[in-house]
Structure formats: C-alpha cells, structure tokens
N, C-alpha and C. Protein backbone atom coordinates (compact mmCIF):
# COMPACT_ATOMS: atom_id res chain seq x y z
N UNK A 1 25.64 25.48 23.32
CA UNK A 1 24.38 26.19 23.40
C UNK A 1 24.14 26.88 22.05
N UNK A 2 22.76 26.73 21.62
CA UNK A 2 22.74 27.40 20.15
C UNK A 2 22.13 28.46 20.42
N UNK A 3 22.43 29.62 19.29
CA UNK A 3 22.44 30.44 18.99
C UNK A 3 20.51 31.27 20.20
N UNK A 4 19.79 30.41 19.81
CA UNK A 4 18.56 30.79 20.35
C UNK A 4 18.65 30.65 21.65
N UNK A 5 19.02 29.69 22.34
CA UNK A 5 19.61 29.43 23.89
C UNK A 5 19.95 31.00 24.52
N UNK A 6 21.25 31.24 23.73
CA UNK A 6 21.62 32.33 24.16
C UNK A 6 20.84 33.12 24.22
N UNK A 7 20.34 33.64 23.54
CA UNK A 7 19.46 34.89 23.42
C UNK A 7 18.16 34.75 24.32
N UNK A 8 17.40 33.58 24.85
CA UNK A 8 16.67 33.19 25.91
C UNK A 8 17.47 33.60 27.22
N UNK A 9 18.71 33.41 27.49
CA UNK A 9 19.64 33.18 28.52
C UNK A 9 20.41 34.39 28.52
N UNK A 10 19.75 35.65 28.14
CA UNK A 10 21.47 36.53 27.46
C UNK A 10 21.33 37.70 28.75
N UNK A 11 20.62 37.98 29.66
CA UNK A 11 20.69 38.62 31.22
C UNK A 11 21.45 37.55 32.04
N UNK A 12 21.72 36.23 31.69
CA UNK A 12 22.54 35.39 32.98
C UNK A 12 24.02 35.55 32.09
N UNK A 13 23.87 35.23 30.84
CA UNK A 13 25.08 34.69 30.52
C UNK A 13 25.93 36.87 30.23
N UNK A 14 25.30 37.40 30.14
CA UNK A 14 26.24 38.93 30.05
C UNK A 14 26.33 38.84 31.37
N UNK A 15 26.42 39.02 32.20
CA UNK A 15 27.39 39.12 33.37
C UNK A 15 28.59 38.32 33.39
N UNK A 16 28.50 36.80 32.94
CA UNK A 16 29.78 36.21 32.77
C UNK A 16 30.86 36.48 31.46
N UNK A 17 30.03 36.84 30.22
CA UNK A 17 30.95 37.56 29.44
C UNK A 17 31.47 38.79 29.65
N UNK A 18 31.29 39.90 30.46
CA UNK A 18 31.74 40.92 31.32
C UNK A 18 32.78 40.63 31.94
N UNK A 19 32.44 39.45 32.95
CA UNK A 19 33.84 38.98 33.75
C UNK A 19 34.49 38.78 32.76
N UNK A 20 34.67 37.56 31.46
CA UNK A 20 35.26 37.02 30.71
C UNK A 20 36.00 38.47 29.78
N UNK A 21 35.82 39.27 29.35
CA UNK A 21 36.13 40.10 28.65
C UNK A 21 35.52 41.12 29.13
N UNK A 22 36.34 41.90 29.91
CA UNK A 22 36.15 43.02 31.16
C UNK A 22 36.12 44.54 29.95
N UNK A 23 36.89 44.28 28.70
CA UNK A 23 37.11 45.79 27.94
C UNK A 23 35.37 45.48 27.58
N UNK A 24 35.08 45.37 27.54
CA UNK A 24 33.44 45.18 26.35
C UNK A 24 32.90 46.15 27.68
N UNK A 25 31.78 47.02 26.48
CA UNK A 25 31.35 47.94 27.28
C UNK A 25 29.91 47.71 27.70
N UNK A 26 29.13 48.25 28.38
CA UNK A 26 27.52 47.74 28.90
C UNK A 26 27.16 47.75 27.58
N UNK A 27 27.16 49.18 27.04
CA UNK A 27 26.54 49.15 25.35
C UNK A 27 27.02 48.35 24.67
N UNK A 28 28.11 47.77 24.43
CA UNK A 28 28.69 46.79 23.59
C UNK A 28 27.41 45.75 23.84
N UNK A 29 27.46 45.32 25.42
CA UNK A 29 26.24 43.89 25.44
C UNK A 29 25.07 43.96 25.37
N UNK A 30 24.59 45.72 25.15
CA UNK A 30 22.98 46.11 24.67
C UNK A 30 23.19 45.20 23.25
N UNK A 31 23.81 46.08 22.41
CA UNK A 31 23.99 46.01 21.38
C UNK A 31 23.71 44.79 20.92
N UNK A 32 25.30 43.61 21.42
CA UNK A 32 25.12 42.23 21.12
C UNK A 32 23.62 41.15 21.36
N UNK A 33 22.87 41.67 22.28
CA UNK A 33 21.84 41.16 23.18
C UNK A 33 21.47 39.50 22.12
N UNK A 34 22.95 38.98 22.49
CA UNK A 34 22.49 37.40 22.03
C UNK A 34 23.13 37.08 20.85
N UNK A 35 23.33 38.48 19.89
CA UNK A 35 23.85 38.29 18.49
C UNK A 35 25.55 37.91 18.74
N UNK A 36 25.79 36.31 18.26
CA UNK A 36 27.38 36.00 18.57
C UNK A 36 28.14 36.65 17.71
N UNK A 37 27.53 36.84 16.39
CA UNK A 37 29.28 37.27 15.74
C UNK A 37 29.32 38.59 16.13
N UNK A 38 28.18 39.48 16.64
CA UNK A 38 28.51 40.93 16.49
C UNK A 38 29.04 41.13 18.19
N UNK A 39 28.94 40.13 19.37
CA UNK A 39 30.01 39.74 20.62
C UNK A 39 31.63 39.29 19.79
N UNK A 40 31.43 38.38 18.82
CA UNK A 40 32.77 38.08 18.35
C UNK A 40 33.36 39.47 17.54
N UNK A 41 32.83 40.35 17.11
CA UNK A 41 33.25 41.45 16.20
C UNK A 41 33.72 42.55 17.46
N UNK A 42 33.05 42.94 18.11
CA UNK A 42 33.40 43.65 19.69
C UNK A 42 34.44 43.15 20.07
N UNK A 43 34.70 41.63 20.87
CA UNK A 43 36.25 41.26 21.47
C UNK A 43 37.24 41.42 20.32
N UNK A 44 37.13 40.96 18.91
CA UNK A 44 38.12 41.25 17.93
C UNK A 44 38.48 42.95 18.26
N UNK A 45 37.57 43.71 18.14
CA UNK A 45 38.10 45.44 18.08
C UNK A 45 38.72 45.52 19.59
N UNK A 46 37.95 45.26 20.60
CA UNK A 46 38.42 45.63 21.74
C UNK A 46 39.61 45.23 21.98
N UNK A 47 39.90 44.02 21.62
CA UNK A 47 41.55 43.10 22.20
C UNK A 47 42.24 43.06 20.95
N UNK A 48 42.12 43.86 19.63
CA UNK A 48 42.82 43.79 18.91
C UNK A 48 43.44 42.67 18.30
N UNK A 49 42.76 41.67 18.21
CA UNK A 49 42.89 40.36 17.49
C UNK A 49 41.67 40.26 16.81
N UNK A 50 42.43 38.67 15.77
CA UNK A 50 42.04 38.71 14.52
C UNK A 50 39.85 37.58 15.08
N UNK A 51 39.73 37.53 13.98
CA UNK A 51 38.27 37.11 13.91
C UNK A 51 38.41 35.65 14.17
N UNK A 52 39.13 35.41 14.04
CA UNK A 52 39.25 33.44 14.12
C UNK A 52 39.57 33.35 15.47
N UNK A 53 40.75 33.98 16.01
CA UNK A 53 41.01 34.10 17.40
C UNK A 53 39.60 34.77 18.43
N UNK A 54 39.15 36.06 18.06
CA UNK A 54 37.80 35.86 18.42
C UNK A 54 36.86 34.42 18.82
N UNK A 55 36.29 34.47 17.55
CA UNK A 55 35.51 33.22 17.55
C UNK A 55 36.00 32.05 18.56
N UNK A 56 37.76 31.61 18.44
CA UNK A 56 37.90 30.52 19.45
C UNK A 56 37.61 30.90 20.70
N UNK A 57 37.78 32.15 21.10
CA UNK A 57 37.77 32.57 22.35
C UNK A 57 36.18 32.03 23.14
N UNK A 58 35.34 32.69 21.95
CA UNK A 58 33.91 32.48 22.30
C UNK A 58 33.04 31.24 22.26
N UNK A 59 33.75 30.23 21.64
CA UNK A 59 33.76 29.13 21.31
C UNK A 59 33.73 28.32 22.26
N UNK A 60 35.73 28.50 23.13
CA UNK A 60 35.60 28.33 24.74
C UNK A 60 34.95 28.48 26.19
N UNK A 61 34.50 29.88 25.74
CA UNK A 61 33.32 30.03 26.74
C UNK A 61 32.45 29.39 26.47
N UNK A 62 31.98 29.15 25.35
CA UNK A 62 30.35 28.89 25.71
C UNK A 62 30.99 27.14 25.73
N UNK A 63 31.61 26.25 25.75
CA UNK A 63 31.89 25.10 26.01
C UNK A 63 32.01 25.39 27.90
N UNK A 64 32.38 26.33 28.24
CA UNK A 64 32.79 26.59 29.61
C UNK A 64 32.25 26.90 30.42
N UNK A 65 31.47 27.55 30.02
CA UNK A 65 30.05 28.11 30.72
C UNK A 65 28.78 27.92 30.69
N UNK A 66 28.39 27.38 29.06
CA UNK A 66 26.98 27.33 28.85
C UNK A 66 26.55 25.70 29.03
C-alpha cells in the first residue's frame, strides 16, 4: 500500500497498528496520521530498536495487513 493509501485508510488501519504495537500512544497516531517514517521513528523510540529494524517491522505489517 503506498504511502497515499495509507493516509486515505489511516482511521481503519490505526486501530490495527495499536494492536500491532500496543506501547504507541493515541497521540503518537494523531501525530503519525499516515506519515510512515514518523510511525517508524515512534516504534524505534518506543521499543528501543534501531531504524532499519523499525522500518522491517512496518514493512511486515503493511505486507500483512494492507
């Protein structure tokens, strides 16, 4: 799903990134509202891993979900 998808789709798909990454806060997904790297910059701080590991994470979801 590209980048614009999401952001059309980003009230269905934040509830499943919530489940998916439970530390992210409501404001965290105001914030992100669609923007991926600044969702990938949030799970990096929150779970304390690096940006590449991020990114795969988010990578997987959206192969998984979207």
């Amino acid at each position: 799903m590209d980048p614009e998808q999401i952001k059309g789709n980003w009230k269905q798909i934040k509830g499943e990134i919530k489940k998916e990454w439970g530390k992210l806060t409501d404001d965290d997904l105001v914030e992100a509202e669609g923007h991926r790297d600044y969702l990938i910059g949030k799970i990096q701080e929150r779970y304390g891993i690096n940006k590449d590991e991020a990114r795969e994470q988010v990578e997987a979801f959206e192969k998984k979900k979207l």
